[in-house]
Protein backbone atom coordinates (compact mmCIF):
# COMPACT_ATOMS: atom_id res chain seq x y z
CA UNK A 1 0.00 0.00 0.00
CA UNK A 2 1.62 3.44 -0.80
CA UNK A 3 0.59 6.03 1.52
CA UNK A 4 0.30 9.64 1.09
CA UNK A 5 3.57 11.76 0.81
CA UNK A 6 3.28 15.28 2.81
CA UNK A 7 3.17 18.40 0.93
CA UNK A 8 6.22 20.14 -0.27
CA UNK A 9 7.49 22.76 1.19
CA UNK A 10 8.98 26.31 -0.57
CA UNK A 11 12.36 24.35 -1.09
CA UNK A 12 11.76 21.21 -0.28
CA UNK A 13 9.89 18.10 -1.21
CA UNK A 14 9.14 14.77 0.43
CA UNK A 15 9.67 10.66 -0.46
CA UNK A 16 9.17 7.20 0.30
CA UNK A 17 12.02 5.02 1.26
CA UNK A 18 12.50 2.02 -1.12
CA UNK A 19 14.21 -1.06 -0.06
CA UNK A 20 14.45 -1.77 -4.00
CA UNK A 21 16.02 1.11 -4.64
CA UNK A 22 20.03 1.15 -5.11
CA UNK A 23 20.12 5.19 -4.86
CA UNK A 24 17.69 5.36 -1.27
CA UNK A 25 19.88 2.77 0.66
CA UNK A 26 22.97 4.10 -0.94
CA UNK A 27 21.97 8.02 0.38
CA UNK A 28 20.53 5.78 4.07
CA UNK A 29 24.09 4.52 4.58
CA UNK A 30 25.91 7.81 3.99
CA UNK A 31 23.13 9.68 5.91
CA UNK A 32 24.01 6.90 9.19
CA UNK A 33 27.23 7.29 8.91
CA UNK A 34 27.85 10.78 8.67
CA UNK A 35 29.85 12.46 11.18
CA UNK A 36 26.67 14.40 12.49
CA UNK A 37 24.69 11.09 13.20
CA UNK A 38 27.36 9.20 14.78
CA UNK A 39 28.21 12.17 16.95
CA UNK A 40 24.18 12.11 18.25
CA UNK A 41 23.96 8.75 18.34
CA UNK A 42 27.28 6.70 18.55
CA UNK A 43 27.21 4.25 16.28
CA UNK A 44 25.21 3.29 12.92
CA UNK A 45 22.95 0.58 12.40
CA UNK A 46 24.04 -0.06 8.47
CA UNK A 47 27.65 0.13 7.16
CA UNK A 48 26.05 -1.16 3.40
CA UNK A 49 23.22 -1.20 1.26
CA UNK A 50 22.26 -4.65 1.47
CA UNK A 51 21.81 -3.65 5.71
CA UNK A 52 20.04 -0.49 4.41
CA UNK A 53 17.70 -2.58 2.42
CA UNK A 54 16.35 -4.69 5.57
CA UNK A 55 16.46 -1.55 7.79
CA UNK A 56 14.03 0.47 5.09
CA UNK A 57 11.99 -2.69 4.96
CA UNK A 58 11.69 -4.15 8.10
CA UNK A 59 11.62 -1.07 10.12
CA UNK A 60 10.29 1.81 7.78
CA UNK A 61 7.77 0.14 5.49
CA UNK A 62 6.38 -1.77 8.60
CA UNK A 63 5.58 1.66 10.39
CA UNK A 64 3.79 3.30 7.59
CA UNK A 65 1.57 -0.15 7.65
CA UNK A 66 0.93 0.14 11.16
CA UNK A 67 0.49 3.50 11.97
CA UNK A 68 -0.08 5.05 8.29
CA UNK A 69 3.10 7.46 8.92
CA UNK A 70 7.33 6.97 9.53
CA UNK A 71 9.83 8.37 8.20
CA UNK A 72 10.49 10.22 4.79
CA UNK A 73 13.80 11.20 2.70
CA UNK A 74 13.71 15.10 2.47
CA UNK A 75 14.54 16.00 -0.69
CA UNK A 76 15.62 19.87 -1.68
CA UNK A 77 14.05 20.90 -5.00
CA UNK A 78 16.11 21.13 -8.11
CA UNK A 79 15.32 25.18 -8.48
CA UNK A 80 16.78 25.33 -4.79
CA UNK A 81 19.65 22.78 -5.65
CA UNK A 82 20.98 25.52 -8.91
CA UNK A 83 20.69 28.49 -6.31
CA UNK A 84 22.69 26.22 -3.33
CA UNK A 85 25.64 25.16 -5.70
CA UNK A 86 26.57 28.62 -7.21
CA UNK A 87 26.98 29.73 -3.75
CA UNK A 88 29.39 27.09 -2.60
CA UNK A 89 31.53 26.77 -5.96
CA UNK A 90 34.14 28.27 -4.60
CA UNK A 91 34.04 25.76 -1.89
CA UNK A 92 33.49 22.67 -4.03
CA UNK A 93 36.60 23.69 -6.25
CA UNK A 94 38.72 22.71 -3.19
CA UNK A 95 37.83 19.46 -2.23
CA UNK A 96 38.30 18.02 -5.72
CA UNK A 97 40.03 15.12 -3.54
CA UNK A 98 37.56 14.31 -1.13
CA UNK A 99 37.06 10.66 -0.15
CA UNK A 100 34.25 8.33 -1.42
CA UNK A 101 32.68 8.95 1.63
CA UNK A 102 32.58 12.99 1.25
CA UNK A 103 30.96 12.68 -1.69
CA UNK A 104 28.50 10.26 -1.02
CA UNK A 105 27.88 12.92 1.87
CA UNK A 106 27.37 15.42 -0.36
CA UNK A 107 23.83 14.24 -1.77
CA UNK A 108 22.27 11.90 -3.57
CA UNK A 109 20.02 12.41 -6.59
CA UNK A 110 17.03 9.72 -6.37
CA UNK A 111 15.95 7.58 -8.78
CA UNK A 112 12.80 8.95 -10.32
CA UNK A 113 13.22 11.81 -8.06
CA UNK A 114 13.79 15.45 -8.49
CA UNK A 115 16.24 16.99 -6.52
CA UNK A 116 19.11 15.70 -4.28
CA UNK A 117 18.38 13.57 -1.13
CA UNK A 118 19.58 15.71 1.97
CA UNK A 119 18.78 13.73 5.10
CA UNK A 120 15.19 12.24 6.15
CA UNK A 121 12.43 12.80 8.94
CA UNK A 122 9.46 11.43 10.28
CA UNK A 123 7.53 10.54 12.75
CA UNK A 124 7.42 7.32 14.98
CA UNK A 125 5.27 5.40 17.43
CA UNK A 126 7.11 3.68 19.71
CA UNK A 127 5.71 0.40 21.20
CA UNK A 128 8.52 -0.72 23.81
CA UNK A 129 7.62 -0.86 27.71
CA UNK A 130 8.25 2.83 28.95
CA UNK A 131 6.97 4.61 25.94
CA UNK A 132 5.23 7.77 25.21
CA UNK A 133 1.56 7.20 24.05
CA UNK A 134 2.23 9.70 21.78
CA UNK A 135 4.37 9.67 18.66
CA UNK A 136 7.57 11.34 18.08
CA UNK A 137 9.38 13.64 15.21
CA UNK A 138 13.33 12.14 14.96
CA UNK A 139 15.50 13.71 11.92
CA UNK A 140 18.74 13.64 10.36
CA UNK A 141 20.69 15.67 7.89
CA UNK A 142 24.15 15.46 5.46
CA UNK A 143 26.47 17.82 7.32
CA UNK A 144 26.83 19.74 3.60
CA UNK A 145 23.02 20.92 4.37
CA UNK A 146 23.15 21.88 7.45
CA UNK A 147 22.70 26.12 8.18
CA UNK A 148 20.55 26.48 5.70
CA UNK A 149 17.09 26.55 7.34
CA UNK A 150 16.17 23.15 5.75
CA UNK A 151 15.36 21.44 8.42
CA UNK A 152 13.52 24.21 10.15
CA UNK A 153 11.39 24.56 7.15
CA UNK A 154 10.80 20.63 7.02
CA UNK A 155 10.06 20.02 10.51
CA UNK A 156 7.02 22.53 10.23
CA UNK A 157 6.18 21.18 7.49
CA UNK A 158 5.46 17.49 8.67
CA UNK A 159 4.50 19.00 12.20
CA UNK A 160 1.63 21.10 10.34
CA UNK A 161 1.19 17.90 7.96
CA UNK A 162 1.08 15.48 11.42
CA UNK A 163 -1.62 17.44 12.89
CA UNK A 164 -3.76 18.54 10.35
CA UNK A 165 -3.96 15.80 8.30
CA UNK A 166 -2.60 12.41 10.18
CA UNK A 167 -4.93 13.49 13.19
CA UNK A 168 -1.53 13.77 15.41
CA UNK A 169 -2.72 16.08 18.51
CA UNK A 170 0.24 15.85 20.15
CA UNK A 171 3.77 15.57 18.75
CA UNK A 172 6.88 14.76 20.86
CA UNK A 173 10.80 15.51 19.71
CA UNK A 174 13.12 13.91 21.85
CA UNK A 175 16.87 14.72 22.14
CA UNK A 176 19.93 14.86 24.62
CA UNK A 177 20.27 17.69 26.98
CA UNK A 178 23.44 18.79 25.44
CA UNK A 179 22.29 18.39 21.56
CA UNK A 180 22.19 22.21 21.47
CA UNK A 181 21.44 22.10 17.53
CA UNK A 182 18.52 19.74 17.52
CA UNK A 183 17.29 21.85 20.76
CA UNK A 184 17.37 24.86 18.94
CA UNK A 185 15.68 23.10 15.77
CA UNK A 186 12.85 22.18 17.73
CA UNK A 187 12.48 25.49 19.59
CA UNK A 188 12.50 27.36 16.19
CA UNK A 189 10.23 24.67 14.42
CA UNK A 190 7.27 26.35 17.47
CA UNK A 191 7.54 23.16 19.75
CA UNK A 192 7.83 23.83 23.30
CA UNK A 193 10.45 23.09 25.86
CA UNK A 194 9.65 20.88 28.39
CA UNK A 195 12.65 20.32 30.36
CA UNK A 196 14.83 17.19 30.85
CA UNK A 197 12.98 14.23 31.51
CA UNK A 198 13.87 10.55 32.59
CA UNK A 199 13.31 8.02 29.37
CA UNK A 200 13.43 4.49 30.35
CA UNK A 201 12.13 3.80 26.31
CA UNK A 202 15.80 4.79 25.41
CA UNK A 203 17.45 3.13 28.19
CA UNK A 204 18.87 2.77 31.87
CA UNK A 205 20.78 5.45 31.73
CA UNK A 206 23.42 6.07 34.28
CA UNK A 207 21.60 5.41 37.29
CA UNK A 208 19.69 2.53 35.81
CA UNK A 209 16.53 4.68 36.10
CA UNK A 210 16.48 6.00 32.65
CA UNK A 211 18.21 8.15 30.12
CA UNK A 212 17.65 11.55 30.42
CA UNK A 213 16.34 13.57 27.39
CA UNK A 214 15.25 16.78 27.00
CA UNK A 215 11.24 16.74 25.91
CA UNK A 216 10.01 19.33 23.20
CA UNK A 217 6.28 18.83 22.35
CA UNK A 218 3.98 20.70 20.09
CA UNK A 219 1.81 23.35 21.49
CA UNK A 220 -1.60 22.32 23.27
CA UNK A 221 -0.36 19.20 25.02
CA UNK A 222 -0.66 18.78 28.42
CA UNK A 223 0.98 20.90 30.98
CA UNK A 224 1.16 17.00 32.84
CA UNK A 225 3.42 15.12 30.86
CA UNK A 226 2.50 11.83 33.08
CA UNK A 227 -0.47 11.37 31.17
CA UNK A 228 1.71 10.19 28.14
CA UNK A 229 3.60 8.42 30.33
CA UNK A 230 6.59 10.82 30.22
CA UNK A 231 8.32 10.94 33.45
CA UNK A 232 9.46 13.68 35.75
């Protein structure tokens, strides 16, 4: 079943992940093992396409079939694209001997897609003992696209998308308390601060008691985070 893509945005557009395409788990492995991502979250789940392929299929596809929404690539419109690489030529003309990995890093045009694949976002709903009864908004982005607003203008985007059309009332964003960057995302995307809260969905944390987070939520939830079993 292929579900509905949100609406593009000024500069950007969104789509699907494939497992059968050779481009989207190509772009998925860069994206996971970009310094960005591995500085947020440690370690990657996928060093190669063939690991990409089961992740898109047996983690991705299965989300959108059970809760209708996951995660999408964002992809930034070819118009935007033109205007983005005349800006960094002079840039680009000095790194003519970049690694294979800096230039899979640098984007990756989609198969049947227009425009260059810059990182993905989405939403999920996380069934584990511990977890919010509401879902969350996680992201990731090539370092090359970062500072450029794009995934500000994304994130409202699929939060206005979540809520208006998915029927999501309440959206979390979770992130560690020193992530100042995806903080300040979140804060800029309209989602409020709620402090630093104890997670045992994302582990034991130091204590054993849970990892703490830092909980941003769209506006309208709950002053009482308890009642989606988010604790203190």
């Amino acid at each position: 079943m292929q579900h509905p893509l949100p609406p593009p945005t000024q500069r950007l557009t969104f789509a699907h992940l494939d497992p059968s395409s050779t481009k989207h788990c190509e772009f998925l492995v860069s994206l996971y093992n970009s310094p960005l991502y591995l500085a947020a979250l440690g370690k990657s789940p996928i060093s190669t396409p063939e690991q990409a392929a089961e992740l898109i299929r047996n983690r991705f596809v299965d989300a959108f079939e059970r809760n209708g929404y996951g995660q999408w690539i964002v992809v930034l419109k070819p118009d935007a694209t033109s205007s983005s690489s005349s800006s960094s030529s002079s840039s680009s003309s000095s790194s003519s001997s970049s690694s294979k990995e800096e230039s899979l890093a640098a984007g990756t045009k989609g198969e049947g897609d227009q425009g260059v694949f810059i990182g993905c976002m989405g939403f999920s709903k996380r069934d584990a003992e511990f977890s919010p009864s509401a879902p969350d908004v996680g992201f990731a982005f090539l370092p090359k696209y970062t500072g450029n607003g794009y995934a500000t203008e994304a994130l409202r985007g699929l939060l206005d998308y979540g809520q208006k059309e998915l029927g999501l009332d309440v959206i979390f964003g979770f992130t560690d308390p020193d992530n100042g960057p995806s903080c300040k995302l979140m804060a800029r995307a309209g989602m409020e601060d709620r402090g630093v809260r104890r997670m045992k969905c994302f582990g034991p944390g130091e204590d054993g008691n849970g990892r703490m987070s830092r909980a941003f939520v769209t506006k309208g939830a709950s002053e009482d985070l308890t009642v989606y079993n988010i604790g203190a």
